[in-house]
PDB file of N, CA and C in Angstrom:
ATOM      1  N   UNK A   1     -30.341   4.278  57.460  1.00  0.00           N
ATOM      2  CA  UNK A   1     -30.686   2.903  57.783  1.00  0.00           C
ATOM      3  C   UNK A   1     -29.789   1.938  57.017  1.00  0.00           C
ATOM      4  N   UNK A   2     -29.382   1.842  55.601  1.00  0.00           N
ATOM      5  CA  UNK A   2     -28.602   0.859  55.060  1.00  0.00           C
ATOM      6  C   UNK A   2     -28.248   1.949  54.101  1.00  0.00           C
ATOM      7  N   UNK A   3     -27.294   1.329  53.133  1.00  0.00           N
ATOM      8  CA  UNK A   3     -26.195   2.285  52.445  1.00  0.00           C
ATOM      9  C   UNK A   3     -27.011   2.276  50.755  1.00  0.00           C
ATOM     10  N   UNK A   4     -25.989   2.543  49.592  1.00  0.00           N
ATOM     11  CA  UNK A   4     -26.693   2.522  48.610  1.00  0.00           C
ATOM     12  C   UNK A   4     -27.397   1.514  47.898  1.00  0.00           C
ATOM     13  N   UNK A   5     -27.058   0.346  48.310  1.00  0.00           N
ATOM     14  CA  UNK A   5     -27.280  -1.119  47.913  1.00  0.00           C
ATOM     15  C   UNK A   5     -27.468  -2.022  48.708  1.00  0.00           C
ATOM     16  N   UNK A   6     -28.397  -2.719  48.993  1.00  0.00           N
ATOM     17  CA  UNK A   6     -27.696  -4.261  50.032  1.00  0.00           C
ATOM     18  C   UNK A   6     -27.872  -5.168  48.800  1.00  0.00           C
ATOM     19  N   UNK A   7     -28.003  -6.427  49.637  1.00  0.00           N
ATOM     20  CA  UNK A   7     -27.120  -7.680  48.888  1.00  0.00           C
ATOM     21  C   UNK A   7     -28.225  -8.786  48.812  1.00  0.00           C
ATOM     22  N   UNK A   8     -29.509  -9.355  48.345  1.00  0.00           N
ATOM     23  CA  UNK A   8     -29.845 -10.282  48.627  1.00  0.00           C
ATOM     24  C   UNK A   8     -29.206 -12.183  47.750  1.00  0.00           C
ATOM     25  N   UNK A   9     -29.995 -12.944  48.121  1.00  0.00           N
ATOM     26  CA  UNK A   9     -29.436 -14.216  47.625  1.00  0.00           C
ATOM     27  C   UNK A   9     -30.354 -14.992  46.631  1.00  0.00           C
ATOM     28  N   UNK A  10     -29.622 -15.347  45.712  1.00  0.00           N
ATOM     29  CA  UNK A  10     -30.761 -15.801  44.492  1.00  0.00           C
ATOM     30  C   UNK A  10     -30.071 -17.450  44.283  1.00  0.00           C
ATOM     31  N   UNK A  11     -30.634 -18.326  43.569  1.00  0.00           N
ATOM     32  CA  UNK A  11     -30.143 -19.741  43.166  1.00  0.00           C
ATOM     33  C   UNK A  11     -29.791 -19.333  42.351  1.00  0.00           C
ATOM     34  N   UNK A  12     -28.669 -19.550  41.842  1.00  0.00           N
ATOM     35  CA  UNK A  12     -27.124 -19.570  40.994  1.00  0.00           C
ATOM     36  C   UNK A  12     -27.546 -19.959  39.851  1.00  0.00           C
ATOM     37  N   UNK A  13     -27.754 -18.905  38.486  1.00  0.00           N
ATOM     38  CA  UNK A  13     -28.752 -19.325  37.671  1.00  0.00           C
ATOM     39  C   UNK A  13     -29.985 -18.617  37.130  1.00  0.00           C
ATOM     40  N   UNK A  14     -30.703 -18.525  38.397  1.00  0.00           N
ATOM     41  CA  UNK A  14     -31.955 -18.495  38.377  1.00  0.00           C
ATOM     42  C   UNK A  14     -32.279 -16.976  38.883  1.00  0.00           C
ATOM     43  N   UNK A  15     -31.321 -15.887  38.881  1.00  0.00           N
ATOM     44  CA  UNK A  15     -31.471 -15.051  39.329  1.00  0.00           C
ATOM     45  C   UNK A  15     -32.542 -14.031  39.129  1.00  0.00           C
ATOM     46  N   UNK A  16     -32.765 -14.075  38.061  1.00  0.00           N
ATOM     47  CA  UNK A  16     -34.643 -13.407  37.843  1.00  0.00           C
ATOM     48  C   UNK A  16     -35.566 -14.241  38.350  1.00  0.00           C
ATOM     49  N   UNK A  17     -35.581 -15.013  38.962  1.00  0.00           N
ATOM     50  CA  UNK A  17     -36.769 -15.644  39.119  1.00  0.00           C
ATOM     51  C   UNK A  17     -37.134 -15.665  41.113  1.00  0.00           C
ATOM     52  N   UNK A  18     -36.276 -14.826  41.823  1.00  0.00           N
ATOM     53  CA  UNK A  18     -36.711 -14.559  42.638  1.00  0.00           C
ATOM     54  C   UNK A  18     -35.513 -14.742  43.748  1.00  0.00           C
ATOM     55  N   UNK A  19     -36.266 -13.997  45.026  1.00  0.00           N
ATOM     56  CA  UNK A  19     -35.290 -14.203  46.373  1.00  0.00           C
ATOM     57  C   UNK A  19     -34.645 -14.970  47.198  1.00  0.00           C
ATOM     58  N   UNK A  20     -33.914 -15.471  47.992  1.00  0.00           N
ATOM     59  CA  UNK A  20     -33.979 -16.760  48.629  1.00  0.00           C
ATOM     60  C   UNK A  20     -34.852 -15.595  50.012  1.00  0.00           C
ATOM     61  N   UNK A  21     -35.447 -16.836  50.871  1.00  0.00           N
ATOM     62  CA  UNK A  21     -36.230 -16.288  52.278  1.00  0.00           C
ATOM     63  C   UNK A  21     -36.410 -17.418  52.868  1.00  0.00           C
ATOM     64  N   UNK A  22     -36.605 -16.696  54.458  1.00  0.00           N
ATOM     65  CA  UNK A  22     -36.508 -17.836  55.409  1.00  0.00           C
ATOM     66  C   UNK A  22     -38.395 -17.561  55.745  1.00  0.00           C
ATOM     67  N   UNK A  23     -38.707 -18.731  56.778  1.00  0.00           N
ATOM     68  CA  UNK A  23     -39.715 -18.715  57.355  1.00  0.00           C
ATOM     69  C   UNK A  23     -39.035 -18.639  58.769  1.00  0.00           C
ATOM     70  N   UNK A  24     -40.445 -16.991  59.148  1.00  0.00           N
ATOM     71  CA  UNK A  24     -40.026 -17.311  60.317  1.00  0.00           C
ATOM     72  C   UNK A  24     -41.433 -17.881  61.128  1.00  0.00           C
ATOM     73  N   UNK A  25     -41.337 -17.908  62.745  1.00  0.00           N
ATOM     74  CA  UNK A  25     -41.792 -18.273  63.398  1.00  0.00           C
ATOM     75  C   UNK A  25     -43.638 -18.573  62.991  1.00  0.00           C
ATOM     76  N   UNK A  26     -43.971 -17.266  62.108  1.00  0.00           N
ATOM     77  CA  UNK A  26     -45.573 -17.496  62.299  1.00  0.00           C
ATOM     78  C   UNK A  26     -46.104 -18.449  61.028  1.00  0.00           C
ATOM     79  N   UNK A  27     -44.585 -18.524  59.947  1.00  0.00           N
ATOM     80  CA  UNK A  27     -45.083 -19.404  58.703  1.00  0.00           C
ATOM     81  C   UNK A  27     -44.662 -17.914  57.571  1.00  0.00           C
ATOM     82  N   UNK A  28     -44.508 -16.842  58.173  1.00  0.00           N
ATOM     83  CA  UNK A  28     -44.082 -15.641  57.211  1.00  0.00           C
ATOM     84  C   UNK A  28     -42.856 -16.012  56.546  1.00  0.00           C
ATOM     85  N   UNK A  29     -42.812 -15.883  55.109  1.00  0.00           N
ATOM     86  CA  UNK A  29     -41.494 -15.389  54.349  1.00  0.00           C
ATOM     87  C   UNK A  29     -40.701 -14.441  54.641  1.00  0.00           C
ATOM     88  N   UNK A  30     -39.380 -14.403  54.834  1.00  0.00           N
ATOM     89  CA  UNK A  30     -38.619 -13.210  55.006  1.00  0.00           C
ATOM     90  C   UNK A  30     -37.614 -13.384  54.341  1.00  0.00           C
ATOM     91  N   UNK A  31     -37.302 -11.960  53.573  1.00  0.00           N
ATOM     92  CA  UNK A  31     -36.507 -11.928  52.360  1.00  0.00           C
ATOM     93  C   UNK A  31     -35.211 -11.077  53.234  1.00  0.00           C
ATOM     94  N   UNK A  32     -33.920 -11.743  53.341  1.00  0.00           N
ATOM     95  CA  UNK A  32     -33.148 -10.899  54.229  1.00  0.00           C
ATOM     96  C   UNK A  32     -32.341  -9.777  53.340  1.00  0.00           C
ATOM     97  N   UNK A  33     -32.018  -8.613  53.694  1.00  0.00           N
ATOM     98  CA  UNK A  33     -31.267  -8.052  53.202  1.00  0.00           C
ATOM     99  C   UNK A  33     -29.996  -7.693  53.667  1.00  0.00           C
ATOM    100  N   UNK A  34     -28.920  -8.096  53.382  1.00  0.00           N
ATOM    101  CA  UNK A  34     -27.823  -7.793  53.881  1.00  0.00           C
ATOM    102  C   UNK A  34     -27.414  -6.104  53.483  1.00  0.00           C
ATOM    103  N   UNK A  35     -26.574  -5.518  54.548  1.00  0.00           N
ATOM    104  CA  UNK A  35     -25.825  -4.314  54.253  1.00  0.00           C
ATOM    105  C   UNK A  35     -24.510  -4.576  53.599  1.00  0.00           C
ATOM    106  N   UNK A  36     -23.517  -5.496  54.223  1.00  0.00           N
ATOM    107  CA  UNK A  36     -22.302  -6.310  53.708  1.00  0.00           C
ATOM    108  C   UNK A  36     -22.500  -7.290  52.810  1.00  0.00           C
ATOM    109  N   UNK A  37     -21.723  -7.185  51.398  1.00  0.00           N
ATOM    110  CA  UNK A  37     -21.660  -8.364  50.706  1.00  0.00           C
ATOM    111  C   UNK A  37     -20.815  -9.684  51.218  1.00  0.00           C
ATOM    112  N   UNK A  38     -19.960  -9.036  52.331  1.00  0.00           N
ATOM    113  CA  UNK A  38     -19.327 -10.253  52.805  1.00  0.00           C
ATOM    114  C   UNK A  38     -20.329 -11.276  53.715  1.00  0.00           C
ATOM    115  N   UNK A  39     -20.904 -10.437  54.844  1.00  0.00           N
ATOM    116  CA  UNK A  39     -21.831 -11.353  55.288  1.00  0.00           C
ATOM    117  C   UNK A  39     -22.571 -11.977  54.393  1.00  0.00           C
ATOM    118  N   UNK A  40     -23.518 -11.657  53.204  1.00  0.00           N
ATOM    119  CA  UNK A  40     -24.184 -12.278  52.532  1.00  0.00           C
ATOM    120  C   UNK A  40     -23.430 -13.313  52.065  1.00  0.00           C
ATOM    121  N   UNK A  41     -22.180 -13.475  51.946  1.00  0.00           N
ATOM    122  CA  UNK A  41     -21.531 -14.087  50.945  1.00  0.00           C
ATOM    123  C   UNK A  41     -21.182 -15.328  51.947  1.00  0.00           C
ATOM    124  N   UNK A  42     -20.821 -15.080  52.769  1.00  0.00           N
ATOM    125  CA  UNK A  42     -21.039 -16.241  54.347  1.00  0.00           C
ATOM    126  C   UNK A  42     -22.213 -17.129  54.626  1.00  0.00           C
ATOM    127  N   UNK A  43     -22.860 -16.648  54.141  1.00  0.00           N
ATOM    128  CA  UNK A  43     -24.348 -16.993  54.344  1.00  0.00           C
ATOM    129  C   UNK A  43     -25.162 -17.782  53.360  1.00  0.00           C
ATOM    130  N   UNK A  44     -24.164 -17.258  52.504  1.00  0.00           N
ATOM    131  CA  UNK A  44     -25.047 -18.414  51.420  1.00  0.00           C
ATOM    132  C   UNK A  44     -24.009 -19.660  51.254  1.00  0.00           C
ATOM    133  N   UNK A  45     -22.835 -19.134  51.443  1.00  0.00           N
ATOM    134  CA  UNK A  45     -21.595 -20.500  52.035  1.00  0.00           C
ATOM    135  C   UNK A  45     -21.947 -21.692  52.749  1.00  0.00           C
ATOM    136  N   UNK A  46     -22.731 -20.705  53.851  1.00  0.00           N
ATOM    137  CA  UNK A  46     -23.428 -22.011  54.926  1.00  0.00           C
ATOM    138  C   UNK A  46     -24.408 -22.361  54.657  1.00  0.00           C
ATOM    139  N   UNK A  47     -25.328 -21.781  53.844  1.00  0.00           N
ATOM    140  CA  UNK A  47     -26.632 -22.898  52.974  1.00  0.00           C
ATOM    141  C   UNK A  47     -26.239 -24.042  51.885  1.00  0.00           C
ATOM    142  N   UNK A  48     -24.929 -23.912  51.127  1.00  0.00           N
ATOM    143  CA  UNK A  48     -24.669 -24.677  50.758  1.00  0.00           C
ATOM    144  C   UNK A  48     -23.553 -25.385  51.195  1.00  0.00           C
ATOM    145  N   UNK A  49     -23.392 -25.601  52.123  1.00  0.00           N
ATOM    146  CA  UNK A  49     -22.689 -26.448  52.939  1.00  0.00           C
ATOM    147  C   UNK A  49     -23.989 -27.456  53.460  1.00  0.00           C
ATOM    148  N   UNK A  50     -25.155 -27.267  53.629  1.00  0.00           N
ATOM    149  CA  UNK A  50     -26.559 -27.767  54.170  1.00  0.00           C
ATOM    150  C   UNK A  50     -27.301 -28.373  52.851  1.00  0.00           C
ATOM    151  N   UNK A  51     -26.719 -28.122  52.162  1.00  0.00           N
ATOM    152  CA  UNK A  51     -27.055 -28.927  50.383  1.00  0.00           C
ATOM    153  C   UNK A  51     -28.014 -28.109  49.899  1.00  0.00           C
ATOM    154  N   UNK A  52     -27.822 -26.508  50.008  1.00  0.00           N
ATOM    155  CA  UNK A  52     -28.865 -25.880  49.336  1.00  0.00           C
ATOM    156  C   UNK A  52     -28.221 -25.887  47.996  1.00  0.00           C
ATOM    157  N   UNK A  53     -28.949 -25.482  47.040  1.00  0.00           N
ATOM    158  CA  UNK A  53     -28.822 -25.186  45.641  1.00  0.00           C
ATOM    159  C   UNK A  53     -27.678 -24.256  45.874  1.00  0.00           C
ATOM    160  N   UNK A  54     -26.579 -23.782  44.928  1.00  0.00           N
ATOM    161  CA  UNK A  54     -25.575 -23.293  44.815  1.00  0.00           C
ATOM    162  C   UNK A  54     -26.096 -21.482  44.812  1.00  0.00           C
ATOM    163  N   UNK A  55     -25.915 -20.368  45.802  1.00  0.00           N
ATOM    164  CA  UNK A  55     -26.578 -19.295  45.732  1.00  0.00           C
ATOM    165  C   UNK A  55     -25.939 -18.293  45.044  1.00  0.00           C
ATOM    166  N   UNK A  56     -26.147 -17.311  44.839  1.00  0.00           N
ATOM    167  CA  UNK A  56     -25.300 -16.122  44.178  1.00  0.00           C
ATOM    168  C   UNK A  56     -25.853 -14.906  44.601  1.00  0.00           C
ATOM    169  N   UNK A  57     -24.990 -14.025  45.418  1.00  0.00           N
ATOM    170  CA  UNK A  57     -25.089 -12.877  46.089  1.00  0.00           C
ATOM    171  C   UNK A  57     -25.329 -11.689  45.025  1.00  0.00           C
ATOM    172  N   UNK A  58     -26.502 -10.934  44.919  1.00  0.00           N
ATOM    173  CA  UNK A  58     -27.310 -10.422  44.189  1.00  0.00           C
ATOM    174  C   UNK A  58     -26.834  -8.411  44.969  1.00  0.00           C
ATOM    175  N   UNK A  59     -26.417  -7.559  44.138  1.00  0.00           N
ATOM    176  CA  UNK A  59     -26.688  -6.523  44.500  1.00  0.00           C
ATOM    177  C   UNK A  59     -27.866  -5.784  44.180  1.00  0.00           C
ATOM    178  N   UNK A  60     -28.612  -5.004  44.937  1.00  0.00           N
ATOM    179  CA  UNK A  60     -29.800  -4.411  44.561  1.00  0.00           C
ATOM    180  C   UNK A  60     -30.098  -3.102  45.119  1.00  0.00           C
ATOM    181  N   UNK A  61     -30.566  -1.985  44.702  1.00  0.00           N
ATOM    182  CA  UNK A  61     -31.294  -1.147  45.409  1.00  0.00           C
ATOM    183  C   UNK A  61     -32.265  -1.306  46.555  1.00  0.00           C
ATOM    184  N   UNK A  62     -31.499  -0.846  47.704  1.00  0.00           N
ATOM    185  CA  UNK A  62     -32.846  -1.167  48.726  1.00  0.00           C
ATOM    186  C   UNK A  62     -33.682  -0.414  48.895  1.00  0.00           C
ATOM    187  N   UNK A  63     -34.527   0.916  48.167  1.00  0.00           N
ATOM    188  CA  UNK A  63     -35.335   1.268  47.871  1.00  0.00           C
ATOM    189  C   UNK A  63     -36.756   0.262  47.074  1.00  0.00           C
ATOM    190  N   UNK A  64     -35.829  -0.120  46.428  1.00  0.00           N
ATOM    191  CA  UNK A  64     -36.667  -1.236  45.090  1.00  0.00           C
ATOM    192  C   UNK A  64     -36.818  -1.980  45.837  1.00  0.00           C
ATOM    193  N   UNK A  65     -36.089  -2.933  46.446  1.00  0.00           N
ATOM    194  CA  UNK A  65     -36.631  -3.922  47.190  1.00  0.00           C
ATOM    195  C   UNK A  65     -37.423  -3.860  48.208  1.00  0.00           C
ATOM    196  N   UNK A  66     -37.115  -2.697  48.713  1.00  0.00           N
ATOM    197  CA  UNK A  66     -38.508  -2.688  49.896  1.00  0.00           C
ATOM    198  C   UNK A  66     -40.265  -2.477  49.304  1.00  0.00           C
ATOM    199  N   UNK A  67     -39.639  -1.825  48.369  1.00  0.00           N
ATOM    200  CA  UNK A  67     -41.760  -1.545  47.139  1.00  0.00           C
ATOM    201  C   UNK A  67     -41.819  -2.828  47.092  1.00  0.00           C
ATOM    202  N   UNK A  68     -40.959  -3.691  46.085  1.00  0.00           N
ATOM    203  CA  UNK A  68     -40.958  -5.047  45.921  1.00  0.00           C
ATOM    204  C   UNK A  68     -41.672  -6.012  46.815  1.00  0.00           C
ATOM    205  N   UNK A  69     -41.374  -5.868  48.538  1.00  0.00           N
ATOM    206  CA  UNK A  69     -41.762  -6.963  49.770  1.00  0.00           C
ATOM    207  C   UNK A  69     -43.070  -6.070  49.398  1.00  0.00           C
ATOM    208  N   UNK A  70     -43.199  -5.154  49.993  1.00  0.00           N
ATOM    209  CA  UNK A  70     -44.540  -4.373  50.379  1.00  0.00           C
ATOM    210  C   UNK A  70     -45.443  -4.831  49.227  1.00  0.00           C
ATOM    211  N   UNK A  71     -45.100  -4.630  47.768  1.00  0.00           N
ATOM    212  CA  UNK A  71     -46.129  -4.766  46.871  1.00  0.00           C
ATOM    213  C   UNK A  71     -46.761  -6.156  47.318  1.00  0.00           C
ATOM    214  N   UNK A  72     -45.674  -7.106  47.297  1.00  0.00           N
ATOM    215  CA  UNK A  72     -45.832  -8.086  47.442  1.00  0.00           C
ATOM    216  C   UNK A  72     -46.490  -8.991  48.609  1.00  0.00           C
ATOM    217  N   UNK A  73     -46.186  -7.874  49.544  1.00  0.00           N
ATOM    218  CA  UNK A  73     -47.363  -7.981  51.437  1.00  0.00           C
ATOM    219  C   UNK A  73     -45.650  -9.327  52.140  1.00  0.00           C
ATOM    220  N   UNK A  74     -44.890  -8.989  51.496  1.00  0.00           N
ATOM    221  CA  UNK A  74     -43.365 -10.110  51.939  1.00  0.00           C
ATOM    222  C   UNK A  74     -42.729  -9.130  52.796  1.00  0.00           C
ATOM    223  N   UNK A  75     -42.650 -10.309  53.770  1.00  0.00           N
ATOM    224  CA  UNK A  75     -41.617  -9.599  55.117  1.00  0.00           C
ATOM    225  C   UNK A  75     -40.321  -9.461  54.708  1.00  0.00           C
ATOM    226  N   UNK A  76     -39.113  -8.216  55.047  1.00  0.00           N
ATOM    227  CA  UNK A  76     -37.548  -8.220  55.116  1.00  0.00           C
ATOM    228  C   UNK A  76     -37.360  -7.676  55.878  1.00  0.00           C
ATOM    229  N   UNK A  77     -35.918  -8.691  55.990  1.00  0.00           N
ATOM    230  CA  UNK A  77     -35.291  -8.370  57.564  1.00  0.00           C
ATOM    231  C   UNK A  77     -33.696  -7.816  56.986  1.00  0.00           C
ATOM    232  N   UNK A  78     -33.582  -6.389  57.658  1.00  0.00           N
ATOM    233  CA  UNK A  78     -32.381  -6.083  57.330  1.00  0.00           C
ATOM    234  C   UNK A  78     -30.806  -6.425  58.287  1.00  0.00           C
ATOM    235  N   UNK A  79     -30.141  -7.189  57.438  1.00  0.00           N
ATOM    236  CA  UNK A  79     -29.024  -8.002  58.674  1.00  0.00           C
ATOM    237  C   UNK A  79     -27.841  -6.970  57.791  1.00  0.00           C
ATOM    238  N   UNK A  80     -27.286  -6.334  59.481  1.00  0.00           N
ATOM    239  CA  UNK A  80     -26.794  -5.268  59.383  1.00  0.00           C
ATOM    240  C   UNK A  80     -25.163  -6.260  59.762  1.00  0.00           C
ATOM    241  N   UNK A  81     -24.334  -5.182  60.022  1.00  0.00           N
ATOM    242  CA  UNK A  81     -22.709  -6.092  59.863  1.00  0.00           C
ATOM    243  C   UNK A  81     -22.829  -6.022  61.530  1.00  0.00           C
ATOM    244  N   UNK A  82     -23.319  -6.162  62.287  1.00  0.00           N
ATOM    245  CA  UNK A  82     -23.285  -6.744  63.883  1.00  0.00           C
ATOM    246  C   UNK A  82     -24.291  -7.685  63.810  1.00  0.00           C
ATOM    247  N   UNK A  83     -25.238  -8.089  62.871  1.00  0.00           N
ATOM    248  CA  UNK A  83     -26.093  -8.776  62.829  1.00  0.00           C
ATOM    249  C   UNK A  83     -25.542 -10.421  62.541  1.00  0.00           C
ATOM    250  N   UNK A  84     -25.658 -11.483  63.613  1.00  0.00           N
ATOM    251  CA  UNK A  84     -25.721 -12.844  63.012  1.00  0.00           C
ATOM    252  C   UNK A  84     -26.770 -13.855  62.754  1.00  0.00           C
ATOM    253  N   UNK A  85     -26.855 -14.131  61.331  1.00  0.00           N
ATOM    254  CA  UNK A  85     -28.061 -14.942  61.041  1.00  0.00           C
ATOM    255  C   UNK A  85     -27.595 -16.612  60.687  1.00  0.00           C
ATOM    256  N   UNK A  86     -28.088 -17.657  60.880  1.00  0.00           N
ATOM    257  CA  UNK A  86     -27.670 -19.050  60.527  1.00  0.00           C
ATOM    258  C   UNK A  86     -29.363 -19.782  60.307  1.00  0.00           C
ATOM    259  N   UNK A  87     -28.407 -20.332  58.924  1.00  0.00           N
ATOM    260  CA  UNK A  87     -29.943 -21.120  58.311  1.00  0.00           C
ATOM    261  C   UNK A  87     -30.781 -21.675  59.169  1.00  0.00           C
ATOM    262  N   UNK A  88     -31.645 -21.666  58.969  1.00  0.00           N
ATOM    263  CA  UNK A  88     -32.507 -23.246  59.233  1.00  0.00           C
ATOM    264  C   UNK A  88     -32.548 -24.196  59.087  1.00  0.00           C
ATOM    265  N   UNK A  89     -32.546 -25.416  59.946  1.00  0.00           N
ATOM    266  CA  UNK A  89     -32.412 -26.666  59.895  1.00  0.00           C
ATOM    267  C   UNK A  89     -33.586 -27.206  58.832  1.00  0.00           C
ATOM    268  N   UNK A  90     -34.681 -26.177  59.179  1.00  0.00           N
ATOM    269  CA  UNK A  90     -35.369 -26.683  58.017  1.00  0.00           C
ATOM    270  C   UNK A  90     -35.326 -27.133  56.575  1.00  0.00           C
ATOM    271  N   UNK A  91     -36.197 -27.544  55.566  1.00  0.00           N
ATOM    272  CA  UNK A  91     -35.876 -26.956  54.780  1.00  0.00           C
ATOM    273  C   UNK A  91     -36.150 -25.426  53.946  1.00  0.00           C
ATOM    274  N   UNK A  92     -35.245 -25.178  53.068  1.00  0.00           N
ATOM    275  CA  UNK A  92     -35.474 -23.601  52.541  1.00  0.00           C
ATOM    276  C   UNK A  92     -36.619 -22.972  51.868  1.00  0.00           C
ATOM    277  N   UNK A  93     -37.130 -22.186  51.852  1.00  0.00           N
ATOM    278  CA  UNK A  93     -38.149 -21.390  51.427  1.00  0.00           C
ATOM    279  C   UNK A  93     -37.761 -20.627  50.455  1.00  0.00           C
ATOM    280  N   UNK A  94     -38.063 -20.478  49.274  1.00  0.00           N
ATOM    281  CA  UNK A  94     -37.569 -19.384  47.885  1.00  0.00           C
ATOM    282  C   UNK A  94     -38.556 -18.764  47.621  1.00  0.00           C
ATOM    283  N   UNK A  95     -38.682 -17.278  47.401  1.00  0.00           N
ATOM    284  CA  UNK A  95     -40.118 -17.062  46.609  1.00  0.00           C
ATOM    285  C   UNK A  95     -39.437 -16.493  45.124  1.00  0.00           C
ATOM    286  N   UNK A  96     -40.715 -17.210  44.665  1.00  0.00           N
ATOM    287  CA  UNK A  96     -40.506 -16.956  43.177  1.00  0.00           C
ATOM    288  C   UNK A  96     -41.253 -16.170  42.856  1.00  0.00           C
ATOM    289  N   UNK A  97     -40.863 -15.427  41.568  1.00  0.00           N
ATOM    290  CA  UNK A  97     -42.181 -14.803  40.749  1.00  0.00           C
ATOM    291  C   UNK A  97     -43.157 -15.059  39.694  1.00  0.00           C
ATOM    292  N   UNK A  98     -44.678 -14.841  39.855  1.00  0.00           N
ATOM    293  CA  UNK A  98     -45.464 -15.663  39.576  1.00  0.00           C
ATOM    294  C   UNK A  98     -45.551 -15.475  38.187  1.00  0.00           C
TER     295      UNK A  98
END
């Protein structure tokens, strides 16, 4: 399904303190996981081009991170390298840890 690592996105900084995630449609958090650090790295380009906080592409075990959503009852969406994702007009959703 994904390789030894994917890539998620943290505020530049603030990297212990949690994921970046989108909302989707029902009001759910979703914590994306990239397979490519390049896509991730695109992606947080175009959030701050949208005046998000400055992001920083995070490598992680995607084992860990999936206990992590689950413990947590948090949706992830894995964006694979055919996969295209573009922010939300909204504004951004972060989850932090409590």
């Amino acid at each position: 399904m994904w390789g030894s690592v994917v890539f998620v996105l943290t505020v530049y900084g603030k990297e212990d303190e949690g994921a970046y995630s989108v909302a989707n449609e029902d009001g759910d958090r979703v914590i994306y996981l990239f397979d490519e650090e390049d896509d991730a790295t695109r992606y947080a380009m175009m959030l701050e081009v949208e005046d998000s906080p400055s992001m920083k592409v995070v490598e992680i075990d995607p084992d860990m991170m999936v206990k992590a959503c689950e413990f947590s009852s948090t949706r992830y969406a894995i964006i694979g390298k055919n996969d295209i994702v573009i922010p939300p007009k909204t504004e951004h959703d972060f989850i932090w840890k409590d």
